[in-house]
N, C-alpha and C. Protein backbone atom coordinates (compact mmCIF):
# COMPACT_ATOMS: atom_id res chain seq x y z
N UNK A 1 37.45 37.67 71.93
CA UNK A 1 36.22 37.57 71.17
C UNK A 1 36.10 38.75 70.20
N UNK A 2 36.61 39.66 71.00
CA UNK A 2 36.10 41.08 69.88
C UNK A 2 37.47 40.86 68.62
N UNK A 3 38.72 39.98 68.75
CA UNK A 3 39.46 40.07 67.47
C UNK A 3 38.67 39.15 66.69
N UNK A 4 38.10 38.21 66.78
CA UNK A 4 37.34 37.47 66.18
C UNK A 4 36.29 37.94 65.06
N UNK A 5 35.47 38.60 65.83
CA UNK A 5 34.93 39.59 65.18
C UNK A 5 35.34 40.64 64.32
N UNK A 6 36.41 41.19 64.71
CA UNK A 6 37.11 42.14 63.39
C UNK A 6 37.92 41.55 62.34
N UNK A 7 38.17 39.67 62.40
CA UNK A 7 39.27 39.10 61.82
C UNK A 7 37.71 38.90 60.84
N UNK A 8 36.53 38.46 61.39
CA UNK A 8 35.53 37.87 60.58
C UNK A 8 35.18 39.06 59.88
N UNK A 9 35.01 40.66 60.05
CA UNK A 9 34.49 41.86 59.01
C UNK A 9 35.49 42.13 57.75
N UNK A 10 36.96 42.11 58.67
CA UNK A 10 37.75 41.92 57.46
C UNK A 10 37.73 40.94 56.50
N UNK A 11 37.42 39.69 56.77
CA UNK A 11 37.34 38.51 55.79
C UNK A 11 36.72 38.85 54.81
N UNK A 12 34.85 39.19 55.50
CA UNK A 12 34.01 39.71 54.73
C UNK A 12 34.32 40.60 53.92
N UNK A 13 34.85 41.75 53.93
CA UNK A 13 35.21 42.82 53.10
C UNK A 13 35.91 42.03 52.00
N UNK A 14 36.94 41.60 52.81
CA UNK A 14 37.79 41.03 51.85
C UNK A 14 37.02 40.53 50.18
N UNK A 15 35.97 39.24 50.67
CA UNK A 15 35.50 38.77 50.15
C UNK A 15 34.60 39.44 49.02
N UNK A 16 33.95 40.73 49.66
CA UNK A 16 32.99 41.21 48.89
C UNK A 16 33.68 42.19 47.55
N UNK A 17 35.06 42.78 48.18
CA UNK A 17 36.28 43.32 47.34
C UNK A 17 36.29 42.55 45.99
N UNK A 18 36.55 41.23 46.50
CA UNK A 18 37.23 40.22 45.39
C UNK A 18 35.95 39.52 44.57
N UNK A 19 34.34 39.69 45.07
CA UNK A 19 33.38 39.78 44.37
C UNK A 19 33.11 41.13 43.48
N UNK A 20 33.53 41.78 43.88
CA UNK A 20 33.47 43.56 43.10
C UNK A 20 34.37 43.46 41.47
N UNK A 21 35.65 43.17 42.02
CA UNK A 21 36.34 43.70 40.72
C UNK A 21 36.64 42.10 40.06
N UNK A 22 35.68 40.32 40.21
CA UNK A 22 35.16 39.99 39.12
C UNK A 22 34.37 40.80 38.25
N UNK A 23 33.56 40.96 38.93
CA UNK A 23 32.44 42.06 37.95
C UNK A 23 32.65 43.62 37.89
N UNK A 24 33.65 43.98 37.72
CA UNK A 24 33.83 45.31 37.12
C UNK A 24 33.77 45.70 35.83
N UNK A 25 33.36 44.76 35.04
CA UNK A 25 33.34 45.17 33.33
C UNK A 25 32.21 44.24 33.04
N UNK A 26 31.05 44.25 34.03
CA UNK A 26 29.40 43.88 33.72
C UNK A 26 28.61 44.78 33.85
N UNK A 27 27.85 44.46 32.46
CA UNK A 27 26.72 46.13 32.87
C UNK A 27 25.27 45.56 32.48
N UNK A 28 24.67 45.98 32.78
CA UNK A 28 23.23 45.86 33.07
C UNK A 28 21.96 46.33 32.68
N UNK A 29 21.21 46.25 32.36
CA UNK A 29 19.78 47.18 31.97
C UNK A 29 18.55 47.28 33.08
N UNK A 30 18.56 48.28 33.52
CA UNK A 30 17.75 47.87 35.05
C UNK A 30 16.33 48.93 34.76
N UNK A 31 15.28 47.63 34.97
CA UNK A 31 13.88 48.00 34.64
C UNK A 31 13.24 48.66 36.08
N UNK A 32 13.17 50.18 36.12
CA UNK A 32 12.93 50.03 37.41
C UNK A 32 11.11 51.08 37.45
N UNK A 33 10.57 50.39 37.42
CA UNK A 33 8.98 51.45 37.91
C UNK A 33 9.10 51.15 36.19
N UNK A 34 8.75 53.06 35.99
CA UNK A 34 8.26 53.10 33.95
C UNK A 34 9.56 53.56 33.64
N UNK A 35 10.90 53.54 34.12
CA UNK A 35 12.01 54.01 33.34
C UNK A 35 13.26 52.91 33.21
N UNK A 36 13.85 53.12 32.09
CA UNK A 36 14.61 51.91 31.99
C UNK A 36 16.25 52.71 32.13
N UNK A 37 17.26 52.39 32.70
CA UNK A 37 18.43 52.77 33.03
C UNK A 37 19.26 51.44 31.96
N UNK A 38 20.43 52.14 30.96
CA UNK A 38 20.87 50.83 30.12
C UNK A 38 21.90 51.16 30.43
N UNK A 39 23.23 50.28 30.52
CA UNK A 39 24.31 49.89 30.46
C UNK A 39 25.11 50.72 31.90
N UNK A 40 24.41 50.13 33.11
CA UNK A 40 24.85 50.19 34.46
C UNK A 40 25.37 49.48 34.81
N UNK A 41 26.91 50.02 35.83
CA UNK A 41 27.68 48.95 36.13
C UNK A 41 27.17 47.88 37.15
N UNK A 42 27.09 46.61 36.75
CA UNK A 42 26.47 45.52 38.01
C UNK A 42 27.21 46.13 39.66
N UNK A 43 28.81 46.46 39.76
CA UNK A 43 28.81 46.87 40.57
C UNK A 43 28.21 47.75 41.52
N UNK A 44 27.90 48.70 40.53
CA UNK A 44 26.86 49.76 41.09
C UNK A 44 25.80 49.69 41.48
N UNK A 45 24.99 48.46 40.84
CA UNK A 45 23.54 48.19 41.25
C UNK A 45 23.47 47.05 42.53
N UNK A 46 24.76 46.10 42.24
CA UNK A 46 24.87 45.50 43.73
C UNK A 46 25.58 46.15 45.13
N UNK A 47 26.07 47.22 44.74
CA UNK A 47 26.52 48.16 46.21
C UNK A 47 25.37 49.11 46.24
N UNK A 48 24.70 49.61 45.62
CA UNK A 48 23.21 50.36 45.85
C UNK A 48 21.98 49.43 46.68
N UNK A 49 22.25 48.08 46.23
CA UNK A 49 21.13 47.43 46.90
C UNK A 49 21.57 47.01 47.99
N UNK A 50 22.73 46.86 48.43
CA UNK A 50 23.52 46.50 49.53
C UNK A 50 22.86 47.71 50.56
N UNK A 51 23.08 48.85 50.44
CA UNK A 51 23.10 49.79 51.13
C UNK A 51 21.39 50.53 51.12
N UNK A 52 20.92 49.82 50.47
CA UNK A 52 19.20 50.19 50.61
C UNK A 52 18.89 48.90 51.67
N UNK A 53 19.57 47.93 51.82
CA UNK A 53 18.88 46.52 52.31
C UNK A 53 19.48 47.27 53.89
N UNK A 54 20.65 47.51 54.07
CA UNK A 54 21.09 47.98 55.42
C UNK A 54 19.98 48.96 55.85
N UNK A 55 19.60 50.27 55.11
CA UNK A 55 18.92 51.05 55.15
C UNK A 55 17.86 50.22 55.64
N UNK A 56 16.98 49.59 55.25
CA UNK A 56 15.96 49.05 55.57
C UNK A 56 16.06 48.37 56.89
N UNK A 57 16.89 47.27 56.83
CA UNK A 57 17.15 46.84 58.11
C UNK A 57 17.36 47.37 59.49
N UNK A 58 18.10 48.79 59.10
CA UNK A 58 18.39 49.37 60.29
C UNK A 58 17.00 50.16 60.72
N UNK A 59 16.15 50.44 59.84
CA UNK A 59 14.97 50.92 60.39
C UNK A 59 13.78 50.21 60.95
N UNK A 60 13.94 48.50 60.63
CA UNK A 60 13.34 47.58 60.79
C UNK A 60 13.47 47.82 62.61
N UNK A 61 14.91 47.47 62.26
CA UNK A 61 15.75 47.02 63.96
C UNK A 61 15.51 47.96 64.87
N UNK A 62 15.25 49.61 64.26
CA UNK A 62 15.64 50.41 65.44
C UNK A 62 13.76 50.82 65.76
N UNK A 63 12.80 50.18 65.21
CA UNK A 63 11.58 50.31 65.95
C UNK A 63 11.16 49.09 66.77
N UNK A 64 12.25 47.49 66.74
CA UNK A 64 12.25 46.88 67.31
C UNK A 64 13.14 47.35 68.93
N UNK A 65 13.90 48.13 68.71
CA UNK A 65 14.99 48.75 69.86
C UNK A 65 13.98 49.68 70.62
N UNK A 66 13.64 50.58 69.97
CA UNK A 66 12.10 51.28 70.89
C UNK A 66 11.16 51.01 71.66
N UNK A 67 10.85 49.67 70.93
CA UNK A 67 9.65 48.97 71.49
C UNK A 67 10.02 47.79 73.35
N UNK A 68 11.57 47.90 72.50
CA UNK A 68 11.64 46.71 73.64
C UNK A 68 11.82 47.86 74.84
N UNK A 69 12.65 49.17 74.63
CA UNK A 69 13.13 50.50 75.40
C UNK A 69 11.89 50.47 75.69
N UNK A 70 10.90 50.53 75.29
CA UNK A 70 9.65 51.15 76.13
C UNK A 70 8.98 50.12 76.86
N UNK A 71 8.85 49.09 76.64
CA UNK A 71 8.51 47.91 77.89
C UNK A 71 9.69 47.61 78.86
N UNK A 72 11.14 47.99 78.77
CA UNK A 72 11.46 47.70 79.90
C UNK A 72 11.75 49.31 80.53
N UNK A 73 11.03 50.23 80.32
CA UNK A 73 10.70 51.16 81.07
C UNK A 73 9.53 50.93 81.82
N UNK A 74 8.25 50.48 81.31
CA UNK A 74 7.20 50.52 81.79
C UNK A 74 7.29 48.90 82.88
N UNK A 75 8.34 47.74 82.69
CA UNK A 75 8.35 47.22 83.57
C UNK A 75 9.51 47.78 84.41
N UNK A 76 9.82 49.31 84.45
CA UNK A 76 10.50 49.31 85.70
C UNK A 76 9.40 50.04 86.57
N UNK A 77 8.94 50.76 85.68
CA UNK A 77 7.61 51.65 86.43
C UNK A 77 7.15 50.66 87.38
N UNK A 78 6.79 49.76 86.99
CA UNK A 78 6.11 48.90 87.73
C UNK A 78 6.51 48.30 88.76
N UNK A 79 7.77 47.54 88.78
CA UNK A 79 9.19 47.31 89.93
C UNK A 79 9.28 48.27 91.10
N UNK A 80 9.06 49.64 90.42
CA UNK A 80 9.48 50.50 90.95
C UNK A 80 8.11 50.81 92.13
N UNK A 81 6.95 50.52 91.81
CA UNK A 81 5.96 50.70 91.83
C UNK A 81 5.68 49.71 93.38
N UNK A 82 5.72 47.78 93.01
CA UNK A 82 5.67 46.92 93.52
C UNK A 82 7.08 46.95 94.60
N UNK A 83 7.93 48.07 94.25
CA UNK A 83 8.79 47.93 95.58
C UNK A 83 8.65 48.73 96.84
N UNK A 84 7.51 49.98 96.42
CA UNK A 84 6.93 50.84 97.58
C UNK A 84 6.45 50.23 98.40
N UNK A 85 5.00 49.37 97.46
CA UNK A 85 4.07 48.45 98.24
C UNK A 85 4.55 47.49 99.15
N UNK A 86 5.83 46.91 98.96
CA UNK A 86 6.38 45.93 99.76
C UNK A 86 6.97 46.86 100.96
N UNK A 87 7.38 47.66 100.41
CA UNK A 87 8.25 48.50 101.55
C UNK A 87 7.42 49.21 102.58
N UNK A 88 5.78 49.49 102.10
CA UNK A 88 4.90 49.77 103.12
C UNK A 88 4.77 48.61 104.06
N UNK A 89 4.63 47.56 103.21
CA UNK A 89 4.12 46.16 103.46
C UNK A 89 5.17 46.15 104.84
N UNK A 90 6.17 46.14 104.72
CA UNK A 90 7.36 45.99 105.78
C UNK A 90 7.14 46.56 106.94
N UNK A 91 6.91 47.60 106.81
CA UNK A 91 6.74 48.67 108.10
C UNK A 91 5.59 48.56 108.55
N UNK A 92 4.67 47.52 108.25
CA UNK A 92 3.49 47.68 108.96
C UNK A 92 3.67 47.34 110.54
N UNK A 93 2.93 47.14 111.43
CA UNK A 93 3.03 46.65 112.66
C UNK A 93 2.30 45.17 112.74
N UNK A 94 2.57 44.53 113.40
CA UNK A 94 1.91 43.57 113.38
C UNK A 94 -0.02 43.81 113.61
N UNK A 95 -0.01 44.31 114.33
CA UNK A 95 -1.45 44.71 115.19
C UNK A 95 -2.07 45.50 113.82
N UNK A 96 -1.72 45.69 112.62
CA UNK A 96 -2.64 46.34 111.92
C UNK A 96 -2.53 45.13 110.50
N UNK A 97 -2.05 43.90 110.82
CA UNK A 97 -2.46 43.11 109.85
C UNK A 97 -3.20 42.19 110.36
N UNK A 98 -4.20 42.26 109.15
CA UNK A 98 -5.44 40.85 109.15
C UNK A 98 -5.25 40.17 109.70
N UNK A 99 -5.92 39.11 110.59
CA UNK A 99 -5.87 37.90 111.15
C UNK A 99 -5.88 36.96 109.88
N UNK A 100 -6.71 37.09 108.91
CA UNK A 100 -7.30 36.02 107.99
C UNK A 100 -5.92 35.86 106.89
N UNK A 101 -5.07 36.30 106.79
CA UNK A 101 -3.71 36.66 106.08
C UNK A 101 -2.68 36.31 106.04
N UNK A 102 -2.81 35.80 107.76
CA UNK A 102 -1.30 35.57 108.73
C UNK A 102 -1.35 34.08 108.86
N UNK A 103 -2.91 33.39 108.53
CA UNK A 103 -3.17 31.91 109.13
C UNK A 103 -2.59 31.34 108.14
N UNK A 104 -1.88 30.49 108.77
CA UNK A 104 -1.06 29.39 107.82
C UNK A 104 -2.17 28.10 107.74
N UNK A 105 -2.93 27.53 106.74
CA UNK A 105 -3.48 26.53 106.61
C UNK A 105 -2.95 24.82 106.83
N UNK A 106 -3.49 24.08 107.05
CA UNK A 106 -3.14 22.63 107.02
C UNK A 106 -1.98 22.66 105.79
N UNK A 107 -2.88 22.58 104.75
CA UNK A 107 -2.58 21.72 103.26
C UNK A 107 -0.96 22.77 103.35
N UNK A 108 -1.00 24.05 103.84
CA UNK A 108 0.25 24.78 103.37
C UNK A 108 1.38 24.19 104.22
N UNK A 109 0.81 23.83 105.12
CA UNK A 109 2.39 23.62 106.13
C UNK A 109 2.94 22.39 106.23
N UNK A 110 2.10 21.37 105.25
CA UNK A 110 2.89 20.11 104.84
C UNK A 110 3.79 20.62 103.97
């Protein structure tokens, strides 16, 4: 599986290579805010946005990675928490649990 994956990044590269140097002799006028930049290589402005979109993404992703890190901390807290209670629960003696607790009802024991 994992050559798969490196046969598929290389492809990609490959691909984006052989999209690059079509357009190596395109240039551009890029309107950006109040300043105008003239005769930029398209390459340059599509590997700049490439690498602002990663940028972005990876900061997207890594407060989604936090968030999930911090709920499955706080559901271990809790695991951790609900496994005392059982483990008291265990050691009790019989003679110190409820009568009203232990009764198995009609409707349950069909």
């Amino acid at each position: 599986m994992r050559m798969l994956g490196i046969f598929i990044w290389i492809a990609l590269g490959a691909v984006i290579l052989w999209f690059f140097t079509l357009n190596l002799n395109q240039y551009v006028t890029i309107y950006l805010f109040s300043r105008v930049y003239e005769n930029v290589n398209l390459v340059t402005v599509i590997f700049i946005s490439l690498f602002i979109g990663v940028i972005v993404g990876a900061l997207l992703l890594s407060s989604q990675i936090v968030k999930s890190k911090s709920e499955a901390a706080s559901v271990r807290k809790q695991n951790k928490k609900l496994h005392k209670e059982l483990e008291g629960l265990r050691n009790l003696s019989i003679d110190e649990i409820p009568d009203t607790e232990t009764q198995i009802k009609s409707s349950d024991a069909l």
